[in-house]
Protein backbone atom coordinates (compact mmCIF):
# COMPACT_ATOMS: atom_id res chain seq x y z
CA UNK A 1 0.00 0.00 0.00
CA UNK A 2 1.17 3.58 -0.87
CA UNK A 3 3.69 2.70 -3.58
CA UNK A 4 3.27 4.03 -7.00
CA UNK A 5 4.41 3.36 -10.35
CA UNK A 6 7.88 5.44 -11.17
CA UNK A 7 6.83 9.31 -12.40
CA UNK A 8 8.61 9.83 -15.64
CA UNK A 9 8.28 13.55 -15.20
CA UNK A 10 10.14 16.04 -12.78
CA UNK A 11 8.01 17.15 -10.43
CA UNK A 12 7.52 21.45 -10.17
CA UNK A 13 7.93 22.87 -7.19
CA UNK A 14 7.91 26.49 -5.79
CA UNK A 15 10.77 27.72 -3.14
CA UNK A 16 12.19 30.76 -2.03
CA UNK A 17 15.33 31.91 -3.70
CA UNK A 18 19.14 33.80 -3.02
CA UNK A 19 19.86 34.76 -5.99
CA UNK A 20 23.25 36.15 -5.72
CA UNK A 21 25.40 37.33 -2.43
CA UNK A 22 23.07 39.77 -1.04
CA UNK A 23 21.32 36.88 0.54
CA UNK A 24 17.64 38.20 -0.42
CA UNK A 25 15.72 35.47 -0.86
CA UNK A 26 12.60 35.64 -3.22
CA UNK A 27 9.90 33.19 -4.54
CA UNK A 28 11.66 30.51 -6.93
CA UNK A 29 10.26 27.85 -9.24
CA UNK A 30 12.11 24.80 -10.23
CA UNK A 31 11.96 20.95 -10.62
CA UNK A 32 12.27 18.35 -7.96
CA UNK A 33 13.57 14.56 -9.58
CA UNK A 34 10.91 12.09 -10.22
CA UNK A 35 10.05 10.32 -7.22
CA UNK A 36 12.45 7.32 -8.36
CA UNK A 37 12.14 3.72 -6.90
CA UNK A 38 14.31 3.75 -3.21
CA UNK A 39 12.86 7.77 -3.12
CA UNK A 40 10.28 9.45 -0.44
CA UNK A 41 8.40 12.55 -1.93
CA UNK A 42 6.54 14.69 0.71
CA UNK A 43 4.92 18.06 1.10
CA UNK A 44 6.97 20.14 3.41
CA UNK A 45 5.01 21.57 6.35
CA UNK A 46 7.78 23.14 8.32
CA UNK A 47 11.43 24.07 7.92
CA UNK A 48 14.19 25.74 10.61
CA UNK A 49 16.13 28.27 9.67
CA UNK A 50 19.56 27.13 10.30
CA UNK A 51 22.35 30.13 11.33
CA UNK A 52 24.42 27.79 8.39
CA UNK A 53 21.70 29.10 6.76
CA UNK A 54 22.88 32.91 6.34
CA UNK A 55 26.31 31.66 5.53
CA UNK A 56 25.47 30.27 2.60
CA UNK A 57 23.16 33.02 1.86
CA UNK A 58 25.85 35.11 1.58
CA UNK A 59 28.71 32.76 0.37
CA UNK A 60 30.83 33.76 3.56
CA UNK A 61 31.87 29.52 3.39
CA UNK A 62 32.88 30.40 -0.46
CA UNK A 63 30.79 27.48 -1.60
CA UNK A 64 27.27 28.93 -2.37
CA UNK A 65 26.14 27.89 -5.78
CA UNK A 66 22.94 30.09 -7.20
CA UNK A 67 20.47 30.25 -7.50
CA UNK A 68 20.17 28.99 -3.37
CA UNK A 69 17.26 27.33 -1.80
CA UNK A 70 18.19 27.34 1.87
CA UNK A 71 16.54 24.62 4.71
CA UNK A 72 17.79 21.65 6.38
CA UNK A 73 15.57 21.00 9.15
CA UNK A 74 12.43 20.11 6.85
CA UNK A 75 9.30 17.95 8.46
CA UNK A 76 6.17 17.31 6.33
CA UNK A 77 3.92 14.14 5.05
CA UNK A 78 4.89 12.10 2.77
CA UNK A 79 2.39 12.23 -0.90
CA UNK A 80 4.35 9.67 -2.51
CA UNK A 81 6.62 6.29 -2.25
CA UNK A 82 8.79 4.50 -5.20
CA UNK A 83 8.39 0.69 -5.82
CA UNK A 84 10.96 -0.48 -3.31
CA UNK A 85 10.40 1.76 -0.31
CA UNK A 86 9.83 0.13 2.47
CA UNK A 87 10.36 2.27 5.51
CA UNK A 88 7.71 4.63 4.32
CA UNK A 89 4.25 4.99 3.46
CA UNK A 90 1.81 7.86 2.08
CA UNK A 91 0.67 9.75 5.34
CA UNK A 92 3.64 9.26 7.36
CA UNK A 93 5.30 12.44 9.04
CA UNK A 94 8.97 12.64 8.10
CA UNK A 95 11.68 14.76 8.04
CA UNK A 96 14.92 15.26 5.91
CA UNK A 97 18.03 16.87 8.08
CA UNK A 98 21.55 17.88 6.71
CA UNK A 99 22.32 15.76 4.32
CA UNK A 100 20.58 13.57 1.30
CA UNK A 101 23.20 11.10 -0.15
CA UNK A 102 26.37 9.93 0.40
CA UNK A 103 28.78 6.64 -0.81
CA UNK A 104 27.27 4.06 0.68
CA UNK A 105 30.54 2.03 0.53
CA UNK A 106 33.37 3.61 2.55
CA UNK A 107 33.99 2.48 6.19
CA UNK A 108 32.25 5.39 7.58
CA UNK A 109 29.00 4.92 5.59
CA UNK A 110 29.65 1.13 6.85
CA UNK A 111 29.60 2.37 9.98
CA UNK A 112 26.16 4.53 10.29
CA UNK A 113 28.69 7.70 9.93
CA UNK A 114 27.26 8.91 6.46
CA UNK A 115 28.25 12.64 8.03
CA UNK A 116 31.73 11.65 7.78
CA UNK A 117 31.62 10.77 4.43
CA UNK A 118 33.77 12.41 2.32
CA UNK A 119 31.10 12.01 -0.79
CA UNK A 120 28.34 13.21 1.52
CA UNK A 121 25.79 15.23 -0.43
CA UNK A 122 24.42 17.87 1.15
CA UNK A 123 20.63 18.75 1.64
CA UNK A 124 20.87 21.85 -0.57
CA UNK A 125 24.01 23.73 -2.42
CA UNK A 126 25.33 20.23 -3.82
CA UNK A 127 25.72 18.28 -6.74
CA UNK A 128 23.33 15.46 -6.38
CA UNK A 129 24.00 11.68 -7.93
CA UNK A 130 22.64 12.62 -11.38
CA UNK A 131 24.19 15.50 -11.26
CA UNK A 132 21.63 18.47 -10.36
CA UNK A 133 22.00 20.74 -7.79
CA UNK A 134 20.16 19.98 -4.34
CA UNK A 135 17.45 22.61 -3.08
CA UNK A 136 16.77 22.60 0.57
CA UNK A 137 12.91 22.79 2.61
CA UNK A 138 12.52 26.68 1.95
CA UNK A 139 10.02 24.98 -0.77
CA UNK A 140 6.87 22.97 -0.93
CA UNK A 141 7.97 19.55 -1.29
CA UNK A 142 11.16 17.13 -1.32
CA UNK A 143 12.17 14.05 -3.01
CA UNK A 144 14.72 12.32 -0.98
CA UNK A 145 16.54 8.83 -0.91
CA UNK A 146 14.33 6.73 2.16
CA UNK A 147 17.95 5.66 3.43
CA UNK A 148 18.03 10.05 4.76
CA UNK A 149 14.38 10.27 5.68
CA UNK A 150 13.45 10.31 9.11
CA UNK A 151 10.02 9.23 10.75
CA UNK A 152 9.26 11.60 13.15
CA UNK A 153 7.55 10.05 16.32
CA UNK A 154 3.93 10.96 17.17
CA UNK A 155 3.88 13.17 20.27
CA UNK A 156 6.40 15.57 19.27
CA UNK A 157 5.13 19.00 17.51
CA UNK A 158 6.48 18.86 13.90
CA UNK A 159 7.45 22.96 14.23
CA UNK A 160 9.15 22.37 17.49
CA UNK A 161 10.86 19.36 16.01
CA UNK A 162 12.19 20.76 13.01
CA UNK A 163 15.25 22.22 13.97
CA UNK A 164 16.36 19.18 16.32
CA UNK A 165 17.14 17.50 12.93
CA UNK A 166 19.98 20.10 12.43
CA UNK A 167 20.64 21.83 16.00
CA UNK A 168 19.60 18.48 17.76
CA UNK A 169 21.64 15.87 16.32
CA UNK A 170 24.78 18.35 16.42
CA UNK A 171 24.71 18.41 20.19
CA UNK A 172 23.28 15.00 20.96
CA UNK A 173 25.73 13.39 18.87
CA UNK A 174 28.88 14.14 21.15
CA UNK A 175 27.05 14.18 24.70
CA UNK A 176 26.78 10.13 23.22
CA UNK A 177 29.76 9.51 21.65
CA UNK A 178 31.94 11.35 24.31
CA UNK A 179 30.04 9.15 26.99
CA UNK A 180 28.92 12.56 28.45
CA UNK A 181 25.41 11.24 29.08
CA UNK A 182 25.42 10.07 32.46
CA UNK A 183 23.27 10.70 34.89
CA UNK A 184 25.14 12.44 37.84
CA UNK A 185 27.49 13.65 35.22
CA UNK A 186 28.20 17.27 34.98
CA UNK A 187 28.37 18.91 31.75
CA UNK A 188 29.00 22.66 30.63
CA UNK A 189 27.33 24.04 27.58
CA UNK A 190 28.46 27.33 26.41
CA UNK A 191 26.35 29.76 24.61
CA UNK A 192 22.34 29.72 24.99
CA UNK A 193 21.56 30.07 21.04
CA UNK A 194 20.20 27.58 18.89
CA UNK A 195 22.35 24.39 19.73
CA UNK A 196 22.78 25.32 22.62
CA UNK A 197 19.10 25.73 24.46
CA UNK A 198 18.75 22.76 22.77
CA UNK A 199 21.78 20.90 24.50
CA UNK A 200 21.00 21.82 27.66
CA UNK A 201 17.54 20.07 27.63
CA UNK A 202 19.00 16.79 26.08
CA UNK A 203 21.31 16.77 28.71
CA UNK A 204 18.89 16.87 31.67
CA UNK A 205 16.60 14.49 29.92
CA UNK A 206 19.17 12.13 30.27
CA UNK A 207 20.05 12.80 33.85
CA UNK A 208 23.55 15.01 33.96
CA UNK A 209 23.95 18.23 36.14
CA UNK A 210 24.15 20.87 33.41
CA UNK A 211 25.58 24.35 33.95
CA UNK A 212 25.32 26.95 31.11
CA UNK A 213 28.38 29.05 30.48
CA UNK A 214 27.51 32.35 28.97
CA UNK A 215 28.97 36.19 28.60
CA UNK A 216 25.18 37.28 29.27
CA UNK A 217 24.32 37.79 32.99
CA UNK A 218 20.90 38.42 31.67
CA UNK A 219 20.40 34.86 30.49
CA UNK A 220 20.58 33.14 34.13
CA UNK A 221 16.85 33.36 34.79
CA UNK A 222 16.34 31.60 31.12
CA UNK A 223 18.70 29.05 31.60
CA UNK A 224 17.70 28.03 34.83
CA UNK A 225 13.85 28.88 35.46
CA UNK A 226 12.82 27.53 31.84
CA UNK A 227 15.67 25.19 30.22
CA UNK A 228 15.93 23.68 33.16
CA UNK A 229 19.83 24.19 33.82
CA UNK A 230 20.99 23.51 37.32
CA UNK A 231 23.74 26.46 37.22
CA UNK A 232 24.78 29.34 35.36
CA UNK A 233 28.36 30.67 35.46
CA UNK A 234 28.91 34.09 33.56
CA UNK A 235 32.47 33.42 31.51
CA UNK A 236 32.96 37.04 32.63
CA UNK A 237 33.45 36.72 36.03
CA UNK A 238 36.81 35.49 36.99
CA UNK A 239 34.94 34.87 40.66
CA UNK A 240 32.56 32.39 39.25
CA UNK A 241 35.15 30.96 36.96
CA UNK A 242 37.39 30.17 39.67
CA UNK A 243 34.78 28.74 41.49
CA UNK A 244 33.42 26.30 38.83
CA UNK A 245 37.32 25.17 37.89
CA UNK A 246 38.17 21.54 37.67
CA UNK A 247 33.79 20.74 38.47
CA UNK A 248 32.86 19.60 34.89
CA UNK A 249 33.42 16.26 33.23
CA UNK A 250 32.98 17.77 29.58
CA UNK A 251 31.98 20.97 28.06
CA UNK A 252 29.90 21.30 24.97
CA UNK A 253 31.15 24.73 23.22
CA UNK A 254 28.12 25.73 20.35
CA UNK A 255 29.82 29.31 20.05
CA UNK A 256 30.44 30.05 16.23
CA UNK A 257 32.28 33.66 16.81
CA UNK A 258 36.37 33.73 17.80
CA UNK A 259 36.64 33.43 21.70
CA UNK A 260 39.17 31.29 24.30
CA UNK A 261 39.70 28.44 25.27
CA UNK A 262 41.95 28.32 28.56
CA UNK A 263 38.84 29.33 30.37
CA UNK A 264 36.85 27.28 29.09
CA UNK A 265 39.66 24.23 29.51
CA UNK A 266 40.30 25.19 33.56
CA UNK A 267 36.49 24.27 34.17
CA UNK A 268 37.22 20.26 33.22
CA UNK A 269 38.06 17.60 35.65
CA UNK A 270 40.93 15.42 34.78
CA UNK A 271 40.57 13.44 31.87
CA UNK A 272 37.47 15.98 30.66
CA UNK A 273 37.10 16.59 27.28
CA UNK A 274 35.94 20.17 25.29
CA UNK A 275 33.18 19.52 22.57
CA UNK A 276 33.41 22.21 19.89
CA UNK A 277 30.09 21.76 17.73
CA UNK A 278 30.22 25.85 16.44
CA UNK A 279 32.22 26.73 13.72
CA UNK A 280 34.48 29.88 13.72
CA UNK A 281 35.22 31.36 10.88
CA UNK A 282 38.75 32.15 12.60
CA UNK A 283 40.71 29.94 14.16
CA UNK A 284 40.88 29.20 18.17
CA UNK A 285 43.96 29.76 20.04
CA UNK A 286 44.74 26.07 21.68
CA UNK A 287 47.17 26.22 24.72
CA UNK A 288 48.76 22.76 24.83
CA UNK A 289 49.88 23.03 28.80
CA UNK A 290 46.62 22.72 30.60
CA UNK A 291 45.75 19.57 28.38
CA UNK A 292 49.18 18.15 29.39
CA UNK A 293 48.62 18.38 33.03
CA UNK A 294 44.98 17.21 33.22
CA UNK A 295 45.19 14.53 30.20
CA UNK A 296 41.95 16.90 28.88
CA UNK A 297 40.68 16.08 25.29
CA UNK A 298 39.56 19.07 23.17
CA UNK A 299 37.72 17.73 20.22
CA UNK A 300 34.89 18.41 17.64
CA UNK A 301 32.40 16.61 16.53
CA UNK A 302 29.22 17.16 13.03
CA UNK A 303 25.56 16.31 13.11
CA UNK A 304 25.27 12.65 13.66
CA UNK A 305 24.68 9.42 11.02
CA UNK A 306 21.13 8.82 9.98
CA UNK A 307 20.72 5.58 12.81
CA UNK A 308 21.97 7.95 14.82
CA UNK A 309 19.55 10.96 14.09
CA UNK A 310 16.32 8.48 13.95
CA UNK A 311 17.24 7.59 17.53
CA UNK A 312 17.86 10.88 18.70
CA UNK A 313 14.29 12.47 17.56
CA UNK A 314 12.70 9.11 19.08
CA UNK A 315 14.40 10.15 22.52
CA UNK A 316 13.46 13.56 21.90
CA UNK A 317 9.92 12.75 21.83
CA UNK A 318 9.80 9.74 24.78
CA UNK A 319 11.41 12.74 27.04
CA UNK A 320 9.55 15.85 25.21
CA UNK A 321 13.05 17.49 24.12
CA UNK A 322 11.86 20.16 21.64
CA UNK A 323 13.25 23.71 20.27
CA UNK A 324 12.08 27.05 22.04
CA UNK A 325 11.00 28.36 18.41
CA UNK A 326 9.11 31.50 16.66
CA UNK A 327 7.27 30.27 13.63
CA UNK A 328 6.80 32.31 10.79
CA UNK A 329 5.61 33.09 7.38
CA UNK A 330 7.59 32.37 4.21
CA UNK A 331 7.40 36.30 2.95
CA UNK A 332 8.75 37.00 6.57
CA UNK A 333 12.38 35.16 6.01
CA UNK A 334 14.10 38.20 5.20
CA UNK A 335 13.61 40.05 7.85
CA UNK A 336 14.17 36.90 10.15
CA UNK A 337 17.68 36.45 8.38
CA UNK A 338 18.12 40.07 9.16
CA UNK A 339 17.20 39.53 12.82
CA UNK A 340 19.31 36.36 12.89
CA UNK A 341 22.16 38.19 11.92
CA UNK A 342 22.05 40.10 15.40
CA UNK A 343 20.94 37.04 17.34
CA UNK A 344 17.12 38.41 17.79
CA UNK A 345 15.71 35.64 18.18
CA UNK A 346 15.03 32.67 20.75
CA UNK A 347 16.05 30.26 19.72
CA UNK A 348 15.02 29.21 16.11
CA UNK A 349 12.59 30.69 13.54
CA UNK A 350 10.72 28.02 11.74
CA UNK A 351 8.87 29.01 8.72
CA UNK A 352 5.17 27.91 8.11
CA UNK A 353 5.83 26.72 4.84
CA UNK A 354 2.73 24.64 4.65
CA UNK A 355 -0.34 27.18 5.47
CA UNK A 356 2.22 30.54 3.64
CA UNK A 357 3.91 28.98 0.75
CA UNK A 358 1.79 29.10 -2.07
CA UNK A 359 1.68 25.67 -3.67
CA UNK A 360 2.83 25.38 -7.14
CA UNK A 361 0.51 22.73 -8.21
């Protein structure tokens, strides 16, 4: 049931559009692939605006290809199935994160790593199998390999979930594979933005102490009285610094701008290890000394494998983990970018694209 014979035409579709490196995006129309035999087609209900997002808006990575459809955290229903889907059927409520292909045959795709892999195709701004150029969920419908499809649980808002396909997996990833997901653990998480609100409530869901490092005083009574964070040290305060040293068996660092990382270092125990999940476009200052005396791991880790990504949206929704978002309308994602640009927001804008996207059929 749900399966349907291969569509020998591409199917159109109607997205929102950079068209150059100003970043304005405007409507778009273009093709989507026939839904092809392993491939999940679905109308796209919701999709997170990702701070990746602007970057490639604006080429500041140098890769941006235009014209740019933006989105990686895209959730909607699936319309359609190919002939050997089997995960999948018409009605189900899926999602599509960061990626949308990779090799299939090196030892990391072997090893439910397809984010490592070095042919990984990205969700938009890529060169796809065939050789078209991916568009991301800033548009009314996908077409994506089942094998990078996610089934989002019920119970879980599909808005709220959205971004935890992007910010989620990037935190959850490491507070697992760093063994950081203890209960009676305690872990650091610096910087209260998008990964990091996010990180903080994976982190008590799974039972470890969680204080939130942060330059903003005025974040405290967030952190605590609504995240659910047990302390909050301001990185400012060389009283509460000292105070916290040597307390925390691993920090996760989301921060994306230039900042240091002896401070940050001093908080770990022996043997603790420093995440970095944000991406600075400079790079860090590493002082070698304090990792010699306290055998201290700084280390980085990307999104997360798709076995890895289906089981962290079905923990999100057994512990009701979601995003602190501000949904939107499609003809509003200018002035979001704008307001994302200054960090006015909390946490993620997720646009509406279902009930404001005009569909194209």
């Amino acid at each position: 049931m749900g399966k349907i014979p291969e569509q020998q035409e591409p199917k159109k579709a109607l997205g929102w559009a950079a068209r150059d490196t100003s970043g304005v995006l405007s409507p778009f129309h273009f093709s989507r692939r026939a839904t092809g035999e392993r491939d999940v087609t679905f109308k796209v209900l919701y999709c997170g605006i990702c701070h990746s997002d602007l970057h490639m808006l604006k080429n500041e990575w140098g890769s941006s290809t235009y014209p740019l459809v933006p989105g990686h955290e895209i959730v909607g229903v699936v319309t359609e199935v190919g002939s050997k889907v089997e995960k999948f059927r018409v009605g189900d409520k899926v999602g599509v994160g960061c990626m949308v292909g990779s090799c299939h045959s090196c030892e990391n795709c072997a090893s439910n790593l397809e984010n490592y892999c070095r042919k990984m195709i990205l969700t938009y701004g890529a060169t796809y199998y065939d050789g078209t150029t991916t568009y991301g969920g800033y548009s009314d419908l996908m077409v994506a390999d089942e094998h990078f499809v996610i089934r989002i649980p019920d119970g879980i808002p599909l808005d709220a979930c959205a971004p935890l396909l992007c910010a989620g997996i990037t935190v959850y990833s490491p507070l697992r594979f760093y063994g950081l997901d203890k209960p009676g653990m305690h872990v650091g998480v610096v910087g209260l933005g998008g990964l990091g609100h996010v990180a903080v409530r994976f982190a008590k869901a799974m039972g470890v102490k969680v204080t939130v490092i942060s330059t903003s005083p005025s974040k405290k009574e967030e952190a605590i009285e609504n995240l659910g964070a047990d302390s909050f040290v301001v990185s400012r305060n060389q009283d509460e610094m000292q105070a916290a040293m040597s307390t925390m068996d691993g920090i996760i660092d989301t921060v994306s701008a230039p900042h240091p990382l002896l401070p940050l270092i001093s908080l770990l125990k022996t043997s603790g290890k420093l995440v970095l999940v944000g991406a600075p476009e400079k790079p860090l200052e590493l002082p070698v000394f304090p990792l010699l005396m306290g055998r201290k791991i700084v280390a980085g880790s990307c999104i997360g494998g798709m076995q890895e990504t289906q089981e962290m949206i079905d923990f999100a929704a057994k512990n009701k983990v979601t995003a602190e978002i501000e949904v939107i309308p499609i003809d509003y994602v200018n002035k979001a970018m704008e307001r994302l640009a200054k960090a006015e927001v909390r946490y993620r804008f997720v646009i509406d694209i279902g009930n404001t996207l005009k569909s194209s059929s």
